[in-house]
N, C-alpha and C. Protein backbone atom coordinates (compact mmCIF):
# COMPACT_ATOMS: atom_id res chain seq x y z
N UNK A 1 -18.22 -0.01 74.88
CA UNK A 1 -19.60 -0.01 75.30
C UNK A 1 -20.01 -1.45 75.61
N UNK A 2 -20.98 -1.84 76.71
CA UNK A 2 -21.23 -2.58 76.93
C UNK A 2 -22.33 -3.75 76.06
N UNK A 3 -22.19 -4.89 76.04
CA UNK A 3 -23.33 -5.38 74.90
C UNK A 3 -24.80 -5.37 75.06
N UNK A 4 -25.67 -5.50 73.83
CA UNK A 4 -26.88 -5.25 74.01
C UNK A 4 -27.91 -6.45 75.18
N UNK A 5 -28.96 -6.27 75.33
CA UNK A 5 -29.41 -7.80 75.74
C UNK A 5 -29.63 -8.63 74.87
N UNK A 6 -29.58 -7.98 73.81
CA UNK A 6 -30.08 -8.99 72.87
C UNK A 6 -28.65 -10.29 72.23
N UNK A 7 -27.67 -9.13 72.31
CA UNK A 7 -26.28 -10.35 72.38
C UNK A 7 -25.90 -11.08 73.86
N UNK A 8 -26.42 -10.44 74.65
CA UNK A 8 -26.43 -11.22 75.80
C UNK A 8 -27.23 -12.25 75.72
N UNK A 9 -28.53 -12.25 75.49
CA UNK A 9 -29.35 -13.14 75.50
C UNK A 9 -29.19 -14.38 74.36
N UNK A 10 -28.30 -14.22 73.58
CA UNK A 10 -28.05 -14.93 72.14
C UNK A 10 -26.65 -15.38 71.99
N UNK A 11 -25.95 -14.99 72.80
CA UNK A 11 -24.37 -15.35 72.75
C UNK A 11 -24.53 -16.65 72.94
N UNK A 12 -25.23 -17.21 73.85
CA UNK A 12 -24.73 -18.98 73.99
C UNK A 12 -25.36 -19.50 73.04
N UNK A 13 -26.37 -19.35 72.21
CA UNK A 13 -26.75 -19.52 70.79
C UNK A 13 -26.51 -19.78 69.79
N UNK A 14 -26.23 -21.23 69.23
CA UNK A 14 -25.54 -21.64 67.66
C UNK A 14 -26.41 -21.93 66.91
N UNK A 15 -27.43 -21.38 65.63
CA UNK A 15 -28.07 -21.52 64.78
C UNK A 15 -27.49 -22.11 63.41
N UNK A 16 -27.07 -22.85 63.47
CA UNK A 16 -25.81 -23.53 62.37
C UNK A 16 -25.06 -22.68 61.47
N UNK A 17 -25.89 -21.41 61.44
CA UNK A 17 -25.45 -20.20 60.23
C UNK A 17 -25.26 -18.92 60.71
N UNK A 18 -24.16 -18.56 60.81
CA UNK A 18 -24.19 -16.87 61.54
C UNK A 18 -25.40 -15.73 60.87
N UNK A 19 -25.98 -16.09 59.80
CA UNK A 19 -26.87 -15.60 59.05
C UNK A 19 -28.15 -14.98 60.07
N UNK A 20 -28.38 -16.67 60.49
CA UNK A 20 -29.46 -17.20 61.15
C UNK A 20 -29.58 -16.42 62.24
N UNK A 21 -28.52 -16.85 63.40
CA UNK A 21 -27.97 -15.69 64.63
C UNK A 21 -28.31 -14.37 64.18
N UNK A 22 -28.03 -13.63 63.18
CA UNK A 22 -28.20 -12.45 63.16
C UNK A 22 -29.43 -12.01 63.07
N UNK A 23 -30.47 -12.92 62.10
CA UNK A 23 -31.75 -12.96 62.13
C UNK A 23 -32.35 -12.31 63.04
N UNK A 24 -32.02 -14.25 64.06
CA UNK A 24 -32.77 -13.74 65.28
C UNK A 24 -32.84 -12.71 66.72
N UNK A 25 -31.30 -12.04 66.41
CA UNK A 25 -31.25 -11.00 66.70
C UNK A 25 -31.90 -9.68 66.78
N UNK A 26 -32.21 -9.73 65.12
CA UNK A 26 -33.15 -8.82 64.47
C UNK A 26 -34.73 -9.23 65.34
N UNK A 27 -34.76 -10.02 65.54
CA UNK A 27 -36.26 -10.55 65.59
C UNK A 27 -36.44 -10.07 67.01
N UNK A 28 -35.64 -10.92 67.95
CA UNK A 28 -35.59 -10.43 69.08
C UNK A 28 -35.52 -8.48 69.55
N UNK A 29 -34.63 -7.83 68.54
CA UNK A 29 -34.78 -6.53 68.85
C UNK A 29 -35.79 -5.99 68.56
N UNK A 30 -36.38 -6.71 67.61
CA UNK A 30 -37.88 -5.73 67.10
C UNK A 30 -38.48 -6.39 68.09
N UNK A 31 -38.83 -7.35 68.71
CA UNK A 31 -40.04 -7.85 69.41
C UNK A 31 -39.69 -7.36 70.82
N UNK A 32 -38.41 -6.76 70.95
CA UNK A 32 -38.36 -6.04 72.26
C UNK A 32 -38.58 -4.54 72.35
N UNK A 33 -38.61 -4.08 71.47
CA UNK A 33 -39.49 -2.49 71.13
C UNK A 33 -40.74 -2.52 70.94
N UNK A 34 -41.29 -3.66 70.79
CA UNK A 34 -42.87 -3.73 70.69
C UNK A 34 -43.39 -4.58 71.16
N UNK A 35 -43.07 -4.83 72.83
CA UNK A 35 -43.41 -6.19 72.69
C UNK A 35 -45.03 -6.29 73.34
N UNK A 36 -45.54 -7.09 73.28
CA UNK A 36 -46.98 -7.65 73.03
C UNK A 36 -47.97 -7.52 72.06
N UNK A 37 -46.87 -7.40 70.68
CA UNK A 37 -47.52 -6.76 69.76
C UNK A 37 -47.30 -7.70 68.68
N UNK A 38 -48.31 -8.23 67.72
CA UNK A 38 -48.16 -9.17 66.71
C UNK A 38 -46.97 -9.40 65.85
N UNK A 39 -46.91 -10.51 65.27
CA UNK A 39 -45.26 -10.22 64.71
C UNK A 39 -45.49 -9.35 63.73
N UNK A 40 -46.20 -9.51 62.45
CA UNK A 40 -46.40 -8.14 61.88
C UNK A 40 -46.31 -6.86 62.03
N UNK A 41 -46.92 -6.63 63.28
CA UNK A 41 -46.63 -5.01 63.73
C UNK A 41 -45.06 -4.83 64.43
N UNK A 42 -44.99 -5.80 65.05
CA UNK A 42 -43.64 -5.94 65.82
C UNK A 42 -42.14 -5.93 64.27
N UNK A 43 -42.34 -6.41 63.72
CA UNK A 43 -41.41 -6.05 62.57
C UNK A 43 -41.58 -4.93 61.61
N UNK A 44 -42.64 -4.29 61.45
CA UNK A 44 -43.05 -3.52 60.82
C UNK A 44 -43.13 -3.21 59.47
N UNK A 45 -42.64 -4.51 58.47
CA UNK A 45 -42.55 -4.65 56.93
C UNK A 45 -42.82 -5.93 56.60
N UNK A 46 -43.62 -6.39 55.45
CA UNK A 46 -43.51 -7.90 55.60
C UNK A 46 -42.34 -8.92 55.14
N UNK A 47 -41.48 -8.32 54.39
CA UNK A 47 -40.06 -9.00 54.29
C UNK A 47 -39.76 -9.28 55.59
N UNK A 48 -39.61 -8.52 56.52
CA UNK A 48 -39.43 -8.96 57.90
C UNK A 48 -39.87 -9.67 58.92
N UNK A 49 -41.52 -9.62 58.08
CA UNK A 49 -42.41 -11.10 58.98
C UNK A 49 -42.03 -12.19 58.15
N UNK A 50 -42.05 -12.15 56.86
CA UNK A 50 -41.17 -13.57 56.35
C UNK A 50 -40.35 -14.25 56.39
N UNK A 51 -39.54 -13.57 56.72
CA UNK A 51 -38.07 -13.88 57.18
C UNK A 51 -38.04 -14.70 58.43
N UNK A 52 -38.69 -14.27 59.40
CA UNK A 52 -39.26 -14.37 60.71
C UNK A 52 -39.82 -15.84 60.36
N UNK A 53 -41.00 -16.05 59.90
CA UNK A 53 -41.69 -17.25 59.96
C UNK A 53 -40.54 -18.29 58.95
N UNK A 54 -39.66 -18.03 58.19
CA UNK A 54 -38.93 -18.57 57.23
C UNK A 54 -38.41 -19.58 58.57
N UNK A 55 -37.37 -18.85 59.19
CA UNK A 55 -36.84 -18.90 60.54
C UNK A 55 -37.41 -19.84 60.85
N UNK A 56 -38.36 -19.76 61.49
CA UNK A 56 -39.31 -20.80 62.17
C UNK A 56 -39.33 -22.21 62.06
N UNK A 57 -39.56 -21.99 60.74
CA UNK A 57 -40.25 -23.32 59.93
C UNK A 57 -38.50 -24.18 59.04
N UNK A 58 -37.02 -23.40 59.70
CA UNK A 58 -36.12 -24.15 59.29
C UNK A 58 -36.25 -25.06 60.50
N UNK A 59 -36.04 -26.70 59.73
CA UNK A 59 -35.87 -28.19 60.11
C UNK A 59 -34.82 -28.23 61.36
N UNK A 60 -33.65 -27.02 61.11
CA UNK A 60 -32.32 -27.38 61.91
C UNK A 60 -32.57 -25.86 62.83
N UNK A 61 -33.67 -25.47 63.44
CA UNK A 61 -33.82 -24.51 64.32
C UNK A 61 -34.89 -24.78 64.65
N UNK A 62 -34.68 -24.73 66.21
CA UNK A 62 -35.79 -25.69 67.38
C UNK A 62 -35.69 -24.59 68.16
N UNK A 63 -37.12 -24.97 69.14
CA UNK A 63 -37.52 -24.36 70.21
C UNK A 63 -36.09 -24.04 71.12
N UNK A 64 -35.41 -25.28 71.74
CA UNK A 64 -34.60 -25.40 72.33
C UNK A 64 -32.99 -25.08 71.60
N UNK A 65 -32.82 -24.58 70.25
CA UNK A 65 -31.52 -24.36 70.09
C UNK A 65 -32.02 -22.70 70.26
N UNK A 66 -33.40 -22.26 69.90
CA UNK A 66 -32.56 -20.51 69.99
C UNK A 66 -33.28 -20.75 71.66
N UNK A 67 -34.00 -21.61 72.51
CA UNK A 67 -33.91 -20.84 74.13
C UNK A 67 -32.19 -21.28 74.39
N UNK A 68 -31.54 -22.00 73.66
CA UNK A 68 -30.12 -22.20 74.72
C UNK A 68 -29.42 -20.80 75.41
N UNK A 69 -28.97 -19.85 73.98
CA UNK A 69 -28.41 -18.78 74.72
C UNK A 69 -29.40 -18.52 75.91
N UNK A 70 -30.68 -18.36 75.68
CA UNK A 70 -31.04 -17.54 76.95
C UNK A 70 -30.92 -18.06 77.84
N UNK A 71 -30.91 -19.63 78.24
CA UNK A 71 -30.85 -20.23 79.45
C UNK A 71 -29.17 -20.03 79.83
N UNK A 72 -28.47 -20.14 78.93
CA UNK A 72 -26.73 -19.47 79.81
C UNK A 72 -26.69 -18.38 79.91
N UNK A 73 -27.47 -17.42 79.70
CA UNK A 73 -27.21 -16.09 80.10
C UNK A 73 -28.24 -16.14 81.22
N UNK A 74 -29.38 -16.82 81.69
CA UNK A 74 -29.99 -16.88 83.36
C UNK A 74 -29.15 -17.75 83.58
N UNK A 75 -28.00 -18.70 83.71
CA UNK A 75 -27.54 -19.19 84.40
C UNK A 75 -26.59 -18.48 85.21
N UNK A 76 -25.86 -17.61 84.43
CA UNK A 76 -24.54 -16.80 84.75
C UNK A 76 -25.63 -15.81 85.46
N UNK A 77 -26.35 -15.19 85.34
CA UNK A 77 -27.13 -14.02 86.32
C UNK A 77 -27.75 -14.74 87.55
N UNK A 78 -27.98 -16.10 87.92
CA UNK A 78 -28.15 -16.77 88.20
C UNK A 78 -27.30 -16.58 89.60
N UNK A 79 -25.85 -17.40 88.93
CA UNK A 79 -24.74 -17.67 89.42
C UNK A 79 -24.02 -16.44 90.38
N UNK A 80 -24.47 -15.02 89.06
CA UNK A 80 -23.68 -13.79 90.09
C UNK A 80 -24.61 -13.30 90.85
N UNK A 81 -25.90 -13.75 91.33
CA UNK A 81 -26.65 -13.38 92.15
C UNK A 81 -26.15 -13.42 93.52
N UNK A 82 -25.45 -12.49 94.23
CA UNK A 82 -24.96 -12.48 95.20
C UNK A 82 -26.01 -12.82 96.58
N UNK A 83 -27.33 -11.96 96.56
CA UNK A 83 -28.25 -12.37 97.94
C UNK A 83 -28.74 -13.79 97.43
N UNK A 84 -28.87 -14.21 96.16
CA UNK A 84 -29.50 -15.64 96.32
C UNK A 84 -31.05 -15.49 95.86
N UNK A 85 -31.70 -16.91 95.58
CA UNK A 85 -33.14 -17.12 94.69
C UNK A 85 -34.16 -16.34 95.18
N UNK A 86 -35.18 -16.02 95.40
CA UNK A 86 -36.11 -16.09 96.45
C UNK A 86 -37.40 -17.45 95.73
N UNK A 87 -37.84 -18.10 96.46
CA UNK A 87 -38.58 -19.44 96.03
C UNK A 87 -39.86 -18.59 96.62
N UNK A 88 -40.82 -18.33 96.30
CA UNK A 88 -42.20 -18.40 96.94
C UNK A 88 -43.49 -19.18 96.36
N UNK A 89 -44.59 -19.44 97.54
CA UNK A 89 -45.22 -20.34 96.99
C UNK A 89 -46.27 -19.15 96.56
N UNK A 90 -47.26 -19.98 94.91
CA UNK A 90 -48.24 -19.00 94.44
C UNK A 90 -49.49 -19.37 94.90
N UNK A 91 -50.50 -18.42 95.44
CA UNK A 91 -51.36 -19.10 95.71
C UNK A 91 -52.65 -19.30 94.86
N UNK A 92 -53.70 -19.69 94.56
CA UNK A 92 -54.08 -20.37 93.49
C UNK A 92 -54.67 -19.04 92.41
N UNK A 93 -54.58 -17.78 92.71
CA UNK A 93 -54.79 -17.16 91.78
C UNK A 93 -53.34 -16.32 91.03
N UNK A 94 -52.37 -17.23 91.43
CA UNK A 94 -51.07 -16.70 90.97
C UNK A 94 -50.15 -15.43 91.70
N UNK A 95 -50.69 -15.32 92.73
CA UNK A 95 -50.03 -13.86 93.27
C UNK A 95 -49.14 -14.60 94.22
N UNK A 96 -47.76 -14.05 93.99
CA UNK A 96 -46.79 -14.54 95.40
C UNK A 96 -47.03 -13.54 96.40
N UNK A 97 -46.27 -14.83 97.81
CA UNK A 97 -46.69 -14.29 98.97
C UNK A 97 -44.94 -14.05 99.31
N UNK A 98 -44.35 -12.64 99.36
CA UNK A 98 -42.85 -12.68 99.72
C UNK A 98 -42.93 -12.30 101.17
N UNK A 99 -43.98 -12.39 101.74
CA UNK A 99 -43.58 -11.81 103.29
C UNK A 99 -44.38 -12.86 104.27
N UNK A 100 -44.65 -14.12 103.90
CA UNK A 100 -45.28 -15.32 104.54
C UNK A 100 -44.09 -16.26 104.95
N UNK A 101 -44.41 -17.05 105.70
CA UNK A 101 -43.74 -18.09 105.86
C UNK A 101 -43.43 -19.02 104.64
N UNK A 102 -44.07 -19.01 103.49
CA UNK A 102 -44.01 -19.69 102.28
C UNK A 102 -42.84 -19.39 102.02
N UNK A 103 -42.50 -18.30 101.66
CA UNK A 103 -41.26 -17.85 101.26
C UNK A 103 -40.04 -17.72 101.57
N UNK A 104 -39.08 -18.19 101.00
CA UNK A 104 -37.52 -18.18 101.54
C UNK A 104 -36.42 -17.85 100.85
N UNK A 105 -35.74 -17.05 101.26
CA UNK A 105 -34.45 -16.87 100.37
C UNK A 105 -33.32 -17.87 100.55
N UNK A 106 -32.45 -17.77 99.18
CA UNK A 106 -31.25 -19.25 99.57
C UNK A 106 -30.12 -18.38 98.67
């Protein structure tokens, strides 16, 4: 069987402790079954929001060590993007324009 997104999204990911990784695994799967939903509700026990904020607040886990996996897993989807980016410009209330001259595929 193929892997989840959530090991996709976490494979390029070293949290110094496989512990940790698994964590945020956890964290990530609950916050993707509920997502826009507080972490509380999104975990649904509070051992599990603790854990969560525990996470957080370790010294040797940064913003940028758990986005790494995700940025090599958009790189490689990235990469196998066969038609290529599309770039468009937003215009000031945020809506892209894909059928203007603004816009270009590469």
């Amino acid at each position: 069987m193929g892997r989840s997104w959530v090991e996709t999204e976490t494979s390029g990911c070293e949290l110094v402790d496989a512990r940790l990784n698994r964590r945020l695994g956890a964290m990530l799967e609950a916050l993707g079954e509920r997502s826009g939903k507080s972490l509380p509700t999104a975990f649904q026990a509070w051992s599990n929001t603790k854990a969560a904020y525990r996470l957080f607040s370790k010294s040797n886990v940064s913003e940028d060590k758990i986005l790494e996996g995700h940025f090599a897993a958009s790189a490689l989807r990235i990469h196998a993007t066969a038609a290529g980016i599309s770039h468009c410009k937003r215009d000031r209330e945020g809506a892209h324009h894909r059928r203007d001259r603004n816009c270009s595929r590469h």
